[in-house]
N, C-alpha and C. Protein backbone atom coordinates (compact mmCIF):
# COMPACT_ATOMS: atom_id res chain seq x y z
N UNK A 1 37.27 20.44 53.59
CA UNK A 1 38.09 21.35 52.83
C UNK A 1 39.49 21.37 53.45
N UNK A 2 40.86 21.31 52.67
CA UNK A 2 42.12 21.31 53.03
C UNK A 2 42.31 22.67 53.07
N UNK A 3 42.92 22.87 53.74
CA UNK A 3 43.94 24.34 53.97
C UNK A 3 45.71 23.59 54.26
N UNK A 4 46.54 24.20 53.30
CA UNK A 4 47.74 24.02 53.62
C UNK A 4 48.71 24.94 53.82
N UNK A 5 50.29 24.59 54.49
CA UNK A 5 50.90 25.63 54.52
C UNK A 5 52.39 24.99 54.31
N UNK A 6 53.16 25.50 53.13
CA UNK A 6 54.36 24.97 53.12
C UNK A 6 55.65 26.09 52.95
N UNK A 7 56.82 25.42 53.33
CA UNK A 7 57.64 26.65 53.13
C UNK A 7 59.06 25.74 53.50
N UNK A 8 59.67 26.32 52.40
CA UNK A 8 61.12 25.32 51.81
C UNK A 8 62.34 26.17 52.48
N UNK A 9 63.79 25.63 51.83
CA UNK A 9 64.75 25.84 53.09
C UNK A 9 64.64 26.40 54.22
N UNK A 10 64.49 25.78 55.02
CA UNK A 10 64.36 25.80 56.45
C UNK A 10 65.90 25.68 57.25
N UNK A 11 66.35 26.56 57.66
CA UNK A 11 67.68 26.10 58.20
C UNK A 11 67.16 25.29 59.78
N UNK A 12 66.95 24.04 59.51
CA UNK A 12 66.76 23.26 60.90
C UNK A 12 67.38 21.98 59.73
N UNK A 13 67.84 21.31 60.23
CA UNK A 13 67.96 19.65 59.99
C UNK A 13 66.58 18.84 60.15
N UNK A 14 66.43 18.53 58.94
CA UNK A 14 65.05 17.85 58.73
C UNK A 14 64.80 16.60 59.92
N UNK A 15 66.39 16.01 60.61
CA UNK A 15 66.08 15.07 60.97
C UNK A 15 65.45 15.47 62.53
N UNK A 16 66.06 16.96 62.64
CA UNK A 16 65.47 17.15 64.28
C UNK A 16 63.56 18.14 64.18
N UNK A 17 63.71 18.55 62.85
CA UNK A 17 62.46 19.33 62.38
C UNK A 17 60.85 17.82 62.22
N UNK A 18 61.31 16.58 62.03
CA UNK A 18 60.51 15.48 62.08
C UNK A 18 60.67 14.99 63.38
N UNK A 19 61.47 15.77 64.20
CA UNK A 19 61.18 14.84 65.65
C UNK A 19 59.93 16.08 66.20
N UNK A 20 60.04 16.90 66.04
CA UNK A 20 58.27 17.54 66.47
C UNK A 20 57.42 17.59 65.71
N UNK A 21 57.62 17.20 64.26
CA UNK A 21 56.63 17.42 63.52
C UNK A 21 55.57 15.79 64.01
N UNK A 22 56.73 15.00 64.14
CA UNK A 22 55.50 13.72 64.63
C UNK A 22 54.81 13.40 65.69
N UNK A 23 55.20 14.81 67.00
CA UNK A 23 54.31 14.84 68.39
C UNK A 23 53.29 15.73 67.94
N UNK A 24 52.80 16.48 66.76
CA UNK A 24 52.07 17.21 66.54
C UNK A 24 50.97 16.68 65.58
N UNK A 25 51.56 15.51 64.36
CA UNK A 25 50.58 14.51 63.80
C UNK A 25 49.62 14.08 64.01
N UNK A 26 48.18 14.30 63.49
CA UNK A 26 46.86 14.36 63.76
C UNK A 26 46.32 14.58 65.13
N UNK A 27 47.14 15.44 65.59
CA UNK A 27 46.43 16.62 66.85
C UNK A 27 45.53 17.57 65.85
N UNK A 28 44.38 18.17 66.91
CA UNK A 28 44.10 19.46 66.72
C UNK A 28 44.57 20.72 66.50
N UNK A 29 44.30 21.71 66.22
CA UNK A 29 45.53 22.59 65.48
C UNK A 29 45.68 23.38 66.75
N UNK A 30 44.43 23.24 67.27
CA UNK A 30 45.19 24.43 68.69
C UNK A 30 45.66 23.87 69.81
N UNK A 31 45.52 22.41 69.89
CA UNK A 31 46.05 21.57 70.51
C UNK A 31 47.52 21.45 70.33
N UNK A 32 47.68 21.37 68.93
CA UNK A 32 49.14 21.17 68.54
C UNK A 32 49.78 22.71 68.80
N UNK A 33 49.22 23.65 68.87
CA UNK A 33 49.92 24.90 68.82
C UNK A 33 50.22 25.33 70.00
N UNK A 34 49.31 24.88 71.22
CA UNK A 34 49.60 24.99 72.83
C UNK A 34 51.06 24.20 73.07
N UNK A 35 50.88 22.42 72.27
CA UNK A 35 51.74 21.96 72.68
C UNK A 35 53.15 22.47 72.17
N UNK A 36 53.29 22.94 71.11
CA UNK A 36 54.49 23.47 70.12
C UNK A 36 55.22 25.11 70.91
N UNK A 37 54.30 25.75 71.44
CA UNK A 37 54.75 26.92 72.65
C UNK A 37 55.66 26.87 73.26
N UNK A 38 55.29 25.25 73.96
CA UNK A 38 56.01 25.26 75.16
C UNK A 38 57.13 23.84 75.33
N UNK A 39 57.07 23.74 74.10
CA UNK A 39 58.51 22.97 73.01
C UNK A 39 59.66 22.94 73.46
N UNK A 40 60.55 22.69 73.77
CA UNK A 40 62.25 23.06 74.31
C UNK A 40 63.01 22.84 72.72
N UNK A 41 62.34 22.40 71.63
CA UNK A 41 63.20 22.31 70.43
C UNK A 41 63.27 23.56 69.60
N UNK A 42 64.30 23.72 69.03
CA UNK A 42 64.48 25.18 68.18
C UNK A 42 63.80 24.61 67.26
N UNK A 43 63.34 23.59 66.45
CA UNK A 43 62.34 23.34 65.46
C UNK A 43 60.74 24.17 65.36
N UNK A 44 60.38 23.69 66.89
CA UNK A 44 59.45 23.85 67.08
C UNK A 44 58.73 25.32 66.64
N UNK A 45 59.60 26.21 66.72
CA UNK A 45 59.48 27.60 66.27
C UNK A 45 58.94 27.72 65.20
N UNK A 46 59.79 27.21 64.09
CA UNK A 46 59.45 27.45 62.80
C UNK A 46 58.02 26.79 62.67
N UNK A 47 58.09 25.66 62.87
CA UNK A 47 56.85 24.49 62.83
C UNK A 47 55.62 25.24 63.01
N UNK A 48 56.15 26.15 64.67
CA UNK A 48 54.52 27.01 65.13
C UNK A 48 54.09 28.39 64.04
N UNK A 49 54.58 28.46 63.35
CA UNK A 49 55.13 29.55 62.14
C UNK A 49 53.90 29.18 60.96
N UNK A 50 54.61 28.38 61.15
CA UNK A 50 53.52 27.28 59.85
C UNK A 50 52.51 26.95 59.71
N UNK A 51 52.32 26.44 61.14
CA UNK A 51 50.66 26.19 61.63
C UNK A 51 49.92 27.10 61.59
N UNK A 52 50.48 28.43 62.39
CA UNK A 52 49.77 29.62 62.13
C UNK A 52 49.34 30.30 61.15
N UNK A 53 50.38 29.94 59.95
CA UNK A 53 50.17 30.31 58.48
C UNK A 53 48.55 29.13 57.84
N UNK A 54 48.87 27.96 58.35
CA UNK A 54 47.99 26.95 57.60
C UNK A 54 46.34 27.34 58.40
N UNK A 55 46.64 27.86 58.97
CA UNK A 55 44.92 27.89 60.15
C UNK A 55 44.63 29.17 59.64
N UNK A 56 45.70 30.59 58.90
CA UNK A 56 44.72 31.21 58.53
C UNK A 56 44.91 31.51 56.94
N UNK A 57 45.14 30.40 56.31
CA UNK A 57 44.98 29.75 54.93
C UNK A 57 43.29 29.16 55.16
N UNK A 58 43.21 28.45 56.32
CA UNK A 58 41.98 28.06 56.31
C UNK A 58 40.46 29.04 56.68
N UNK A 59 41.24 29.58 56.91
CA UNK A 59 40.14 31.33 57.37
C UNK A 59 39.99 31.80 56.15
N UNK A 60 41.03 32.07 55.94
CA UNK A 60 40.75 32.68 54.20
C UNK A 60 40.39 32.03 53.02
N UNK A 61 39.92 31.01 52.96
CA UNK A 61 39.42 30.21 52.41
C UNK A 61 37.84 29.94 52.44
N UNK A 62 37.55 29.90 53.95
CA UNK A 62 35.92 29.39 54.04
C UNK A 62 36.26 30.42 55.66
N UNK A 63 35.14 31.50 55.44
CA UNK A 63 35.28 32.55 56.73
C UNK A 63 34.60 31.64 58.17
N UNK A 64 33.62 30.71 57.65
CA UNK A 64 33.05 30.13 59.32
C UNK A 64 33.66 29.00 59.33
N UNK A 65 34.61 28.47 58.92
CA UNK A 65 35.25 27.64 59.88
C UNK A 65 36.29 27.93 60.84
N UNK A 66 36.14 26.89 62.19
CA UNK A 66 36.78 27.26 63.45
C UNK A 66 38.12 26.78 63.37
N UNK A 67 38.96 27.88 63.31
CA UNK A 67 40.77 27.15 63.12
C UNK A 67 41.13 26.51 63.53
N UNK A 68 40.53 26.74 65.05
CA UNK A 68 40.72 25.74 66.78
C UNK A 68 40.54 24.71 65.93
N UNK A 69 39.67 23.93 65.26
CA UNK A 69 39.64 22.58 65.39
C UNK A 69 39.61 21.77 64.34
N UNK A 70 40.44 22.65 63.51
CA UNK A 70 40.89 21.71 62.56
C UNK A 70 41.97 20.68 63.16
N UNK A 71 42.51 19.96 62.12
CA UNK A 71 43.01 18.71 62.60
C UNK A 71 44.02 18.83 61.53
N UNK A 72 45.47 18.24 62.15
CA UNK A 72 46.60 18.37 61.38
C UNK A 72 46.34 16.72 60.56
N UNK A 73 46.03 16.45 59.51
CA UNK A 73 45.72 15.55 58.85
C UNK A 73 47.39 14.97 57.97
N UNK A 74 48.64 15.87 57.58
CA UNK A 74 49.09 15.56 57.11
C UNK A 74 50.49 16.19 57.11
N UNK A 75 51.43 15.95 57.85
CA UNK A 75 52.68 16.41 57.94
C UNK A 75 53.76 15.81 57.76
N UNK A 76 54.60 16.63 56.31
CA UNK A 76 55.93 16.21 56.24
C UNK A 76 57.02 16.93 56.12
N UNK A 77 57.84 16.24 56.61
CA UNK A 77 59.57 17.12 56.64
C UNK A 77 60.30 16.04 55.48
N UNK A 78 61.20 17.23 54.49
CA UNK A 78 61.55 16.56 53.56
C UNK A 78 63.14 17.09 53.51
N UNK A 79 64.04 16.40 52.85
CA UNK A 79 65.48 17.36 52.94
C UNK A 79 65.53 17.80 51.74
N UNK A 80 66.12 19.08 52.39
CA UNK A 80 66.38 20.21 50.99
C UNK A 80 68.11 20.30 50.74
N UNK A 81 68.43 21.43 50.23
CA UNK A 81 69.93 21.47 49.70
C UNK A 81 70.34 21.17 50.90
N UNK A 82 71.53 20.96 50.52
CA UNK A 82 72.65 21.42 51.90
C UNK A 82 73.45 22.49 51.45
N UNK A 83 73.75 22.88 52.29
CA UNK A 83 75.16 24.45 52.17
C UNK A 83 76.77 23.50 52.65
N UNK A 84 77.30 23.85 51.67
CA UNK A 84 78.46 23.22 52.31
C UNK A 84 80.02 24.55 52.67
N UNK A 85 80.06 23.79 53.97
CA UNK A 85 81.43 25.08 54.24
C UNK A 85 82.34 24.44 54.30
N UNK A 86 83.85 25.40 54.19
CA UNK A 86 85.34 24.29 54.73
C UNK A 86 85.85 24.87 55.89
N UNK A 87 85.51 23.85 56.86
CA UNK A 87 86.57 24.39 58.33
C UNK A 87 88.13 24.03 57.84
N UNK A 88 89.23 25.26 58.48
CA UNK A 88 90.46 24.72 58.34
C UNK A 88 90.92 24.32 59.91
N UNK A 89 91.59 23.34 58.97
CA UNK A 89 92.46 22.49 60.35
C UNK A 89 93.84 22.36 60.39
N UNK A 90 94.75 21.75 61.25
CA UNK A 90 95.72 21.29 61.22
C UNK A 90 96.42 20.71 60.01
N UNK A 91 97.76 21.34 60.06
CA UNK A 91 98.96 20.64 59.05
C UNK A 91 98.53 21.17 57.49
N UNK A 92 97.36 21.82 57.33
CA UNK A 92 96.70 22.36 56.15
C UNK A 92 95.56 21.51 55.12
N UNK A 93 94.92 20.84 56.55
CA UNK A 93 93.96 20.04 56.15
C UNK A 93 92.63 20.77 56.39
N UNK A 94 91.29 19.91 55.88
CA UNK A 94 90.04 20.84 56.04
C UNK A 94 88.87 19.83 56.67
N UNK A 95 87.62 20.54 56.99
CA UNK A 95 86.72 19.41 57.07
C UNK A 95 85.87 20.49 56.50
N UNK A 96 84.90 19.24 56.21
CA UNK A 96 83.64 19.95 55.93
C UNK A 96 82.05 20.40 56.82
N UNK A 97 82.18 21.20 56.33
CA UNK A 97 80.83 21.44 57.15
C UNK A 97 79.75 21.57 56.62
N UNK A 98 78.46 20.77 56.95
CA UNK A 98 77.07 20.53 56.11
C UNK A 98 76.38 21.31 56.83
N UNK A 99 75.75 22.31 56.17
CA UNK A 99 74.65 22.87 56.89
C UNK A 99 73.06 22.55 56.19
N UNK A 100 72.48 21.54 56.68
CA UNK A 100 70.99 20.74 56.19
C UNK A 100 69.84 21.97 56.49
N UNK A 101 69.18 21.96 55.21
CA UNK A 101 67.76 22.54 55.67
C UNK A 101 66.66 21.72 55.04
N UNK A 102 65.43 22.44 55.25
CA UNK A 102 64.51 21.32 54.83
C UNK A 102 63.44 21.70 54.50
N UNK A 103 62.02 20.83 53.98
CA UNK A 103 61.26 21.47 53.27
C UNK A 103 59.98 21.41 54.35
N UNK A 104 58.84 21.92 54.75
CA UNK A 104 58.20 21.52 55.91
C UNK A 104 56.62 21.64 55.25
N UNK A 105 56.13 20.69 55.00
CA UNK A 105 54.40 20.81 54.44
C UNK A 105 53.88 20.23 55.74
N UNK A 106 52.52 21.55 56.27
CA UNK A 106 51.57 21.22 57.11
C UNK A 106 49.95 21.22 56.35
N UNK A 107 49.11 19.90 56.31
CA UNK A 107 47.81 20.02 55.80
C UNK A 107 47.16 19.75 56.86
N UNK A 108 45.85 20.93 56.84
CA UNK A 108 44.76 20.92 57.79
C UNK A 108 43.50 20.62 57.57
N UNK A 109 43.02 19.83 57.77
CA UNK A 109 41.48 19.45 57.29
C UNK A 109 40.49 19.51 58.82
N UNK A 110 38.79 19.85 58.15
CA UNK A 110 38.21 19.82 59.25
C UNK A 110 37.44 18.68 59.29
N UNK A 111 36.76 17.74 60.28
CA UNK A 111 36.51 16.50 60.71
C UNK A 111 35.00 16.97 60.70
């Protein structure tokens, strides 16, 4: 049985939100959630957010299965809008500023 957990604009940059989502790829869920704790990435936060949401998607779903050991079977980071701002600069010029968020699906299946 799948249990999933998804949740769209994410203010992280998808490209640094897929650099932990793929040290966490078919780990165990409490495996992945020990390792995601003690993370040094601001991604990782949200990510552990998610997991926690998807493990008790899976509780509430079927009451005797063990959350501990489900298995992250399927994770993706996708890009969502961007926000765009204008920095001003010199001589009365501008730049732009992209602010990326992203879309984050975690699926948990048990083995």
């Amino acid at each position: 049985m799948d249990s999933n957990a998804k949740v769209k604009y994410v203010r992280v940059t998808p490209r640094k939100a897929r650099r932990v989502v793929d040290l966490i790829r078919g780990k165990k869920a409490g495996e992945a959630l020990l390792s995601l704790k003690f993370m040094p990435y601001g991604g990782a936060r949200v990510i552990e957010k998610i997991l926690k949401s998807a493990m008790s998607n899976a509780e509430q779903k079927n009451a005797n299965v063990d959350s501990e050991a489900l298995v992250i079977s399927r994770a993706c980071v996708d890009q969502g809008s961007t926000m765009k701002r204008v920095e001003q600069r010199s001589m009365g010029r501008a730049n732009m500023i992209k602010k990326r968020t992203c879309h984050i699906t975690l699926i948990l299946t048990e083995k």
